[in-house]
Protein backbone atom coordinates (compact mmCIF):
# COMPACT_ATOMS: atom_id res chain seq x y z
CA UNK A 1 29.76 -12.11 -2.41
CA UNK A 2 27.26 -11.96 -5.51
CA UNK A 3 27.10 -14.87 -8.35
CA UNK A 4 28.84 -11.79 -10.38
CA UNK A 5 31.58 -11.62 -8.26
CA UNK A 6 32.53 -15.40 -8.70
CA UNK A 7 31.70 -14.68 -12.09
CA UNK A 8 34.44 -12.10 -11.99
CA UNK A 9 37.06 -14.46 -10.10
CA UNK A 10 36.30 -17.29 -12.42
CA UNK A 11 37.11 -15.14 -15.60
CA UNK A 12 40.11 -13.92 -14.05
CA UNK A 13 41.46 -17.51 -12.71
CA UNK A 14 40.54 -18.42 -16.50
CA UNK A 15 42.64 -15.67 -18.20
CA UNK A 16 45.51 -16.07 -15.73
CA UNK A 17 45.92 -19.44 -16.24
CA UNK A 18 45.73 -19.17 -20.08
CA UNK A 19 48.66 -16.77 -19.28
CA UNK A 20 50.60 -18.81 -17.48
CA UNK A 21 50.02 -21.47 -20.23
CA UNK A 22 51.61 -19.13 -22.73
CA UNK A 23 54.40 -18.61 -20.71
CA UNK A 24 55.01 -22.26 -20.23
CA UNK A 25 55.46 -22.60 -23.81
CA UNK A 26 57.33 -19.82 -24.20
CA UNK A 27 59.81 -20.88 -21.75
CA UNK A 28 59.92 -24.48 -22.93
CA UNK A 29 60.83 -23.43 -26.44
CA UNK A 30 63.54 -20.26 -25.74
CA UNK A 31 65.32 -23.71 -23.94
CA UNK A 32 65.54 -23.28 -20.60
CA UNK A 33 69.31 -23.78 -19.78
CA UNK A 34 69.92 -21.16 -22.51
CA UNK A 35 67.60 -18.85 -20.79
CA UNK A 36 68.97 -19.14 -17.19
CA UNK A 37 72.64 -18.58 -18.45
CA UNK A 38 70.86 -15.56 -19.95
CA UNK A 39 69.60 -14.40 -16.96
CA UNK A 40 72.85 -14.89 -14.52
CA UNK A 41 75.30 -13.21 -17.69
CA UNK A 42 72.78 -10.02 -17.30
CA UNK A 43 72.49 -9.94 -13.56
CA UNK A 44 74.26 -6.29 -13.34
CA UNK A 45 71.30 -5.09 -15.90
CA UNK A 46 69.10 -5.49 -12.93
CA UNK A 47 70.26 -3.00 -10.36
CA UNK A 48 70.98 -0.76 -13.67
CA UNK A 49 67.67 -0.72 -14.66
CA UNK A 50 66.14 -0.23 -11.39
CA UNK A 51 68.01 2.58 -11.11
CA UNK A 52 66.65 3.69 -14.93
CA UNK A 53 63.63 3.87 -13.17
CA UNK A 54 64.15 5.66 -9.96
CA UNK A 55 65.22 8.61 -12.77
CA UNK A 56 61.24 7.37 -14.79
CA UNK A 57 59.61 8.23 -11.37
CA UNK A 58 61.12 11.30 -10.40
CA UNK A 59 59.94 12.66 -14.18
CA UNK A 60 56.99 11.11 -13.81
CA UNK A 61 56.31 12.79 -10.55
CA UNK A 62 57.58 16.34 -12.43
CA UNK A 63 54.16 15.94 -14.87
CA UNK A 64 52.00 15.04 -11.69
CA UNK A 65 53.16 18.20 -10.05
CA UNK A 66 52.21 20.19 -13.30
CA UNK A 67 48.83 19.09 -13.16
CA UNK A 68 48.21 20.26 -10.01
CA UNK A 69 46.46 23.78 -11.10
CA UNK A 70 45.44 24.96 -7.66
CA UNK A 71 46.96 25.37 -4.07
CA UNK A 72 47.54 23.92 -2.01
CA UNK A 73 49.64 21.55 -3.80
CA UNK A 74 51.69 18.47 -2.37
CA UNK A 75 55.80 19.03 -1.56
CA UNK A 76 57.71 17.34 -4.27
CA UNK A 77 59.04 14.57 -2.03
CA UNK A 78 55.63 13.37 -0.83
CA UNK A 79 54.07 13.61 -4.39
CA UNK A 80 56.92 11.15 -5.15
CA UNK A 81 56.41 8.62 -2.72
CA UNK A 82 52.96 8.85 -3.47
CA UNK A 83 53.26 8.14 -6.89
CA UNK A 84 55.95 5.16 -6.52
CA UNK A 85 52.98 3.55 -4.27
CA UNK A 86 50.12 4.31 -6.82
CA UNK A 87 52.79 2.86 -9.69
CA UNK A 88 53.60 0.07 -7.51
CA UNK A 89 49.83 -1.05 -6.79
CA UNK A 90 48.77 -0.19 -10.48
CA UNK A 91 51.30 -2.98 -11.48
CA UNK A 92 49.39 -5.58 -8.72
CA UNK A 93 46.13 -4.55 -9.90
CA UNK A 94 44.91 -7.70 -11.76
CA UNK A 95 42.99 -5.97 -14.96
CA UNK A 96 43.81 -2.89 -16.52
CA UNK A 97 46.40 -1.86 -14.18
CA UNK A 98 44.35 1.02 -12.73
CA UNK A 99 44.25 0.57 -9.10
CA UNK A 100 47.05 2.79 -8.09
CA UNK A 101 44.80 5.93 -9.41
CA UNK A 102 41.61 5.90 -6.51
CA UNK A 103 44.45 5.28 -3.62
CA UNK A 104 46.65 8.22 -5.72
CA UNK A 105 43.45 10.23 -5.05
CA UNK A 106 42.86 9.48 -1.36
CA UNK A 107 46.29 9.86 -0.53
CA UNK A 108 46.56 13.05 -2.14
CA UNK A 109 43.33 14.59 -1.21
CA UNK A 110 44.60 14.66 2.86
CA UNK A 111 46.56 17.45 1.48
CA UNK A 112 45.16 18.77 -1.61
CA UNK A 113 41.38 18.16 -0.29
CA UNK A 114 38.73 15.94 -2.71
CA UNK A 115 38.68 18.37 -5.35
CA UNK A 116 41.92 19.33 -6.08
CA UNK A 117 43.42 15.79 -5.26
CA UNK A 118 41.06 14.06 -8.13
CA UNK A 119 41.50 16.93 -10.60
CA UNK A 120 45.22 16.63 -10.59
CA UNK A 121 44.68 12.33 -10.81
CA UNK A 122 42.67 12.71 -13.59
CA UNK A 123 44.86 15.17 -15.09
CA UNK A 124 47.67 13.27 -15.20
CA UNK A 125 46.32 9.88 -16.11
CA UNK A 126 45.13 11.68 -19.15
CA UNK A 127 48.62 13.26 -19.94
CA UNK A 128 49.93 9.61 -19.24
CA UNK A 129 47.97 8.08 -21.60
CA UNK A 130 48.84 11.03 -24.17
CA UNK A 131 52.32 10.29 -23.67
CA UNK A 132 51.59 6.29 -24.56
CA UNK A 133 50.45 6.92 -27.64
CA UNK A 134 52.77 9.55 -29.09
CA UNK A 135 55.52 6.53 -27.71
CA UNK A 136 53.54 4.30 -29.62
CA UNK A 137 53.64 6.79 -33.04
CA UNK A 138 57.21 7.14 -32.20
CA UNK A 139 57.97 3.52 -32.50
CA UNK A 140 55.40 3.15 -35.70
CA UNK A 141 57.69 5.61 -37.40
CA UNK A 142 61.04 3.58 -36.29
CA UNK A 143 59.27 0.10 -37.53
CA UNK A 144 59.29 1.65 -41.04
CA UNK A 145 63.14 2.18 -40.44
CA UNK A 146 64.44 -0.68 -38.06
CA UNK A 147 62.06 -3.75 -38.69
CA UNK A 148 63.58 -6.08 -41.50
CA UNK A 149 61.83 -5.84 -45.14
CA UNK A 150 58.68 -7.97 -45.35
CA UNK A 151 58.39 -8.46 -41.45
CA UNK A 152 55.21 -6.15 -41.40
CA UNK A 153 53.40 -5.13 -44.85
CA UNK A 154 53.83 -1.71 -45.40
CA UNK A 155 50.01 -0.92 -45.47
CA UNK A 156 49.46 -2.60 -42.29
CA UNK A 157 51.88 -0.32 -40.88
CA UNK A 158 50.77 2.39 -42.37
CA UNK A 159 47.02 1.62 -40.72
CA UNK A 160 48.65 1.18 -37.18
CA UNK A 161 50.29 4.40 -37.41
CA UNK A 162 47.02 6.38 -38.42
CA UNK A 163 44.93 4.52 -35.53
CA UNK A 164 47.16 5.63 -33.44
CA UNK A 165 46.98 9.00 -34.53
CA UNK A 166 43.06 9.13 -34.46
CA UNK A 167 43.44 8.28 -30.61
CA UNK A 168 46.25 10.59 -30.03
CA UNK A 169 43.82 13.25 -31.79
CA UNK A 170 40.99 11.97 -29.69
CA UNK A 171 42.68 12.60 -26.22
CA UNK A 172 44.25 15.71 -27.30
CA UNK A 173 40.63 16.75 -28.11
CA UNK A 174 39.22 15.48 -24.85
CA UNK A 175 41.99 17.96 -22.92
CA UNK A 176 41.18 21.01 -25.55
CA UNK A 177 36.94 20.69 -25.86
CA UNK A 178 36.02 17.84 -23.76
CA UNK A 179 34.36 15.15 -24.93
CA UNK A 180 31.46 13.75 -21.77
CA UNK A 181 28.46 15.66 -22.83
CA UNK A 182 28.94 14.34 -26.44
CA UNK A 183 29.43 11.36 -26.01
CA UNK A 184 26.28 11.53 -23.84
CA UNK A 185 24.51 12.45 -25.86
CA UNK A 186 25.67 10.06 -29.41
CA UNK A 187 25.33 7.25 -26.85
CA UNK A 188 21.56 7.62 -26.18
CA UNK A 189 20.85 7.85 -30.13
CA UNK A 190 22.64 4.31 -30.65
CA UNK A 191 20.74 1.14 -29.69
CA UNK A 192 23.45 -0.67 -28.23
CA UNK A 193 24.68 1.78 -26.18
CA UNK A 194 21.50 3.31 -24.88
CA UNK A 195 21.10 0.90 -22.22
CA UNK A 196 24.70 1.73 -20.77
CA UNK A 197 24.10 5.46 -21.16
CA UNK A 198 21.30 5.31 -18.94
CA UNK A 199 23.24 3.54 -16.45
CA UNK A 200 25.69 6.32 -16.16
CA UNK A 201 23.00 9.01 -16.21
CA UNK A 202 22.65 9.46 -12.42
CA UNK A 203 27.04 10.20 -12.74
CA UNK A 204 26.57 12.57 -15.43
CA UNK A 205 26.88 15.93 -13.72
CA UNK A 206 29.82 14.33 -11.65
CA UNK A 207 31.35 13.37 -15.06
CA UNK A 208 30.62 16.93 -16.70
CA UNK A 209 32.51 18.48 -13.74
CA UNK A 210 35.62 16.58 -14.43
CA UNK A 211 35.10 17.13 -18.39
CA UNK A 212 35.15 21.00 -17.43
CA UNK A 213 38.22 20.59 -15.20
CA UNK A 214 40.21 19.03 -17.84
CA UNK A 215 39.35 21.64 -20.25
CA UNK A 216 39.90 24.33 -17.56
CA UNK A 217 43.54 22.83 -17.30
CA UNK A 218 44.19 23.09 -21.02
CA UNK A 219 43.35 26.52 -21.71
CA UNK A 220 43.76 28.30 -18.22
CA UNK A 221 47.66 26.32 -18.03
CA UNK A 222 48.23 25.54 -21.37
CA UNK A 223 52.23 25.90 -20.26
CA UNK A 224 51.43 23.69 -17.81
CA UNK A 225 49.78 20.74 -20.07
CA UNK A 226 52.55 21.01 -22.13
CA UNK A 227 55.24 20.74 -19.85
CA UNK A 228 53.45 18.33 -18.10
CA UNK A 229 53.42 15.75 -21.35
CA UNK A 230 56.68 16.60 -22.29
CA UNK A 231 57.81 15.60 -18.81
CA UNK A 232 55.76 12.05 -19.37
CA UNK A 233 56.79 11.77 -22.63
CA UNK A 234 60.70 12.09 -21.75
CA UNK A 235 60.08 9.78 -18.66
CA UNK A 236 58.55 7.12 -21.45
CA UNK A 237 61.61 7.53 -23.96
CA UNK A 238 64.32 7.02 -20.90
CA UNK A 239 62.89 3.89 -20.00
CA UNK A 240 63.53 2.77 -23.23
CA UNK A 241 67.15 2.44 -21.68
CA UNK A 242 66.20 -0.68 -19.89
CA UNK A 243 65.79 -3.00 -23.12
CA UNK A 244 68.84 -1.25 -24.08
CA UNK A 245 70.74 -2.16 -20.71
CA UNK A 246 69.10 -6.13 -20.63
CA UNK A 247 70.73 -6.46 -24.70
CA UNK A 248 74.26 -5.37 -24.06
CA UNK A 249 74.31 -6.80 -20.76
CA UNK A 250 73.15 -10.60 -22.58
CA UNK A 251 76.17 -9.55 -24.98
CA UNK A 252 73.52 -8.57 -27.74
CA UNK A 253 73.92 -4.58 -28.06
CA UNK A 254 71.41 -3.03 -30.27
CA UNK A 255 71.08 0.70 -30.49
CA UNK A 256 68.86 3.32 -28.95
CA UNK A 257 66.30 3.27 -31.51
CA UNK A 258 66.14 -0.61 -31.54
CA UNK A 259 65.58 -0.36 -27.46
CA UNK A 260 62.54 1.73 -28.41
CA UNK A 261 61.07 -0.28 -30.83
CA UNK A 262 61.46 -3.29 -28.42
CA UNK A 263 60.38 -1.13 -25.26
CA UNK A 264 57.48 0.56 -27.40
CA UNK A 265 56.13 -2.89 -29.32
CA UNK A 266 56.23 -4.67 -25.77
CA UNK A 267 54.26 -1.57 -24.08
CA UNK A 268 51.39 -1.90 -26.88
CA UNK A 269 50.94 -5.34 -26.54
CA UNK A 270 50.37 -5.15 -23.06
CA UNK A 271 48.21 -2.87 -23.31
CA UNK A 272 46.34 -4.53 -25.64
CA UNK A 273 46.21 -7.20 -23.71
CA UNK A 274 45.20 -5.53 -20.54
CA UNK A 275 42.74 -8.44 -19.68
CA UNK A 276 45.68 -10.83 -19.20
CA UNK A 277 45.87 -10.20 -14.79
CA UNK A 278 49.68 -9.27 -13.82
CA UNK A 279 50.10 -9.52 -17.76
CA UNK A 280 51.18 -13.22 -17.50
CA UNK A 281 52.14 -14.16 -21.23
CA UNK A 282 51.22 -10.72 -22.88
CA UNK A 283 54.70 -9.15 -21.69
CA UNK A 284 56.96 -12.24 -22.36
CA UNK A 285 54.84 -13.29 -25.61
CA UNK A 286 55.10 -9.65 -26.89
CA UNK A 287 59.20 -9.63 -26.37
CA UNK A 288 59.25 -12.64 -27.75
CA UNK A 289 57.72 -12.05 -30.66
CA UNK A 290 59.45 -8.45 -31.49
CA UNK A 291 63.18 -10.17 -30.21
CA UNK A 292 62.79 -12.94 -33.78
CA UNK A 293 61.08 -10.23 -35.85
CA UNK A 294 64.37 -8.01 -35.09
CA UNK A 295 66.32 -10.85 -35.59
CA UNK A 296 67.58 -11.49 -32.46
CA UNK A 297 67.39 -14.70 -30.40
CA UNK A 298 64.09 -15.56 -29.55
CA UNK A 299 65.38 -16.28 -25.73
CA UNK A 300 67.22 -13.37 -25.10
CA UNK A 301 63.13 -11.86 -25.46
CA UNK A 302 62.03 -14.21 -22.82
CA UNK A 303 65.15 -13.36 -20.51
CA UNK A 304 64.51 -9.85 -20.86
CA UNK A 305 61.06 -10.18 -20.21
CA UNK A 306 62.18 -12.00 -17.01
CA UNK A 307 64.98 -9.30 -15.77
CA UNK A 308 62.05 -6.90 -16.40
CA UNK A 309 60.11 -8.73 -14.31
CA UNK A 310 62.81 -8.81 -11.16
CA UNK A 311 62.65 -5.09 -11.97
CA UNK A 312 58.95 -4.67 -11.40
CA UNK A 313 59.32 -7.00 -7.79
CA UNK A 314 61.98 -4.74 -7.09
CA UNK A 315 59.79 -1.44 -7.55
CA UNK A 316 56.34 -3.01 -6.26
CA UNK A 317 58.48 -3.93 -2.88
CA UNK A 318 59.86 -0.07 -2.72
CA UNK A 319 56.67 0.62 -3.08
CA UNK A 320 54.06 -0.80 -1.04
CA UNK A 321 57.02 0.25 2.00
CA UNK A 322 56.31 3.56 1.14
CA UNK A 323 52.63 3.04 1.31
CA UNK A 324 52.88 2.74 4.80
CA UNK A 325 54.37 6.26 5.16
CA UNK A 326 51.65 8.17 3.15
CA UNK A 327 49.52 9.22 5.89
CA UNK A 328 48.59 12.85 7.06
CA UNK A 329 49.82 13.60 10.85
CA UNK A 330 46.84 13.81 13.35
């Protein structure tokens, strides 16, 4: 190991712990004895909302199979346990949640071959990310409507909502024209960047192929791309049902749209807090802080945020079983 590889461990033992920290506090003030009577009161949410997202995965694997432009293609049942297992490790991956997409790749590309197998990847993590953000605008729109008067200023909203549009814009752009050679070539005429451009120069005709790919899939399978983000988009909006599940369950129903704006607030502050590894804190301070801003008990956030959490054991388990059976026959 390299001095930048304890580097790397020491930054990640130093954001996991701050984390943790977070979560200690958390805990500490939602009163714990409140929060475990939370927890056992909402123990039939859990095999409820692991079955919410057996129905996520099975849309989820719908899009994947979309992207896949070219034969051969995978069976739908294999793509499926595939994807579970690239889901499962992307939630283990310690920063950025991003591991499950080079094993989706390998996995895929025993049947698909190299090409094919990373074209369709890269496909769909675009069309997933897509999908994010018009989840995000969705719940922007629903703050304006759900969150109390004076929670959030009105212009700050207003801001968040067209940021989010620029990036939606952006991606949608990336699919349509592509984006690589660009952004190539802006980077090299900024001072800052120009050292990291050249660093990537050597991968810049492997990065132009993919660019081409993705554009390829827009306009040669436009029905495609759209179905495909439809089918991540709907698979985004039904997990919503899981916040909605953990309220009534902790005798707190809220409706639909107030799942979403929980589900959708919680989803961007992970995100945004990608650094956190496992997102220790991010996940349980985001709940937290969108439960009281709704009104609601602040612990009910933190025992949601924990019957979320049994959820995600429950699916990592399912899926790192499966791993074991993605292999191609001799």
């Amino acid at each position: 190991m390299d001095e930048r590889s304890g580097v790397s461990r020491r930054v990640q033992l130093l954001f996991f712990s701050a984390g943790l920290i977070a979560f200690a506090v958390l805990i500490a003030r939602a009163n714990p004895r409140q929060l475990l009577g939370d927890i056992r009161e909402a123990g039939w949410a859990v095999p409820a909302i692991v079955g919410v997202y057996g129905i996520v995965y099975v849309l989820n694997t719908f899009a994947w199979k979309l992207t896949m432009i070219e034969p051969p293609r995978l069976s739908f049942p294999r793509a499926w346990v595939i994807n579970v297992s690239a889901f499962a490790i992307n939630y283990m991956t310690p920063f950025a949640s991003i591991g499950g997409e080079p094993y989706k790749i390998v996995a895929a590309s025993q049947w698909m071959g190299t090409r094919n197998g990373t074209a369709s990847v890269l496909n769909y993590r675009l069309v997933h990310m897509q999908a994010h953000l018009l989840v995000f605008l969705t719940g922007a729109v629903l703050a304006f409507f759900l969150l109390p008067a004076g929670i959030i200023a009105t212009p700050i909203l207003a801001l968040m909502t067209a940021v989010l549009l620029g990036l939606t814009l952006l991606l949608l752009a990336i699919h349509r024209e592509g984006v690589i050679e660009r952004l190539f070539d802006i980077g090299m005429r900024i001072p800052l960047l120009r050292k990291f451009v050249a660093r990537l120069e050597p991968r810049r005709a492997a990065l132009v192929e993919v660019d081409r790919q993705l554009i390829a899939f827009h306009r040669a399978s436009r029905g495609r791309y759209y179905g495909a983000l439809t089918m991540e988009y709907s698979a985004r909006v039904f997990s919503m049902l899981e916040f909605f599940i953990i309220a009534r369950a902790a005798g707190y129903p809220v409706s639909f749209g107030t799942a979403f704006l929980i589900g959708g607030f919680s989803s961007l502050v992970v995100n945004l807090f990608f650094f956190m590894p496992f997102n220790v804190g991010s996940k349980e301070g985001g709940l937290y802080v969108i439960f009281v801003a709704l009104g609601l008990p602040p612990h009910l956030g933190i025992a949601a945020a924990v019957i979320s959490r049994i959820r995600e054991l429950t699916w990592i388990t399912i899926g790192l079983l499966l791993v074991l059976g993605v292999r191609k026959a001799e």
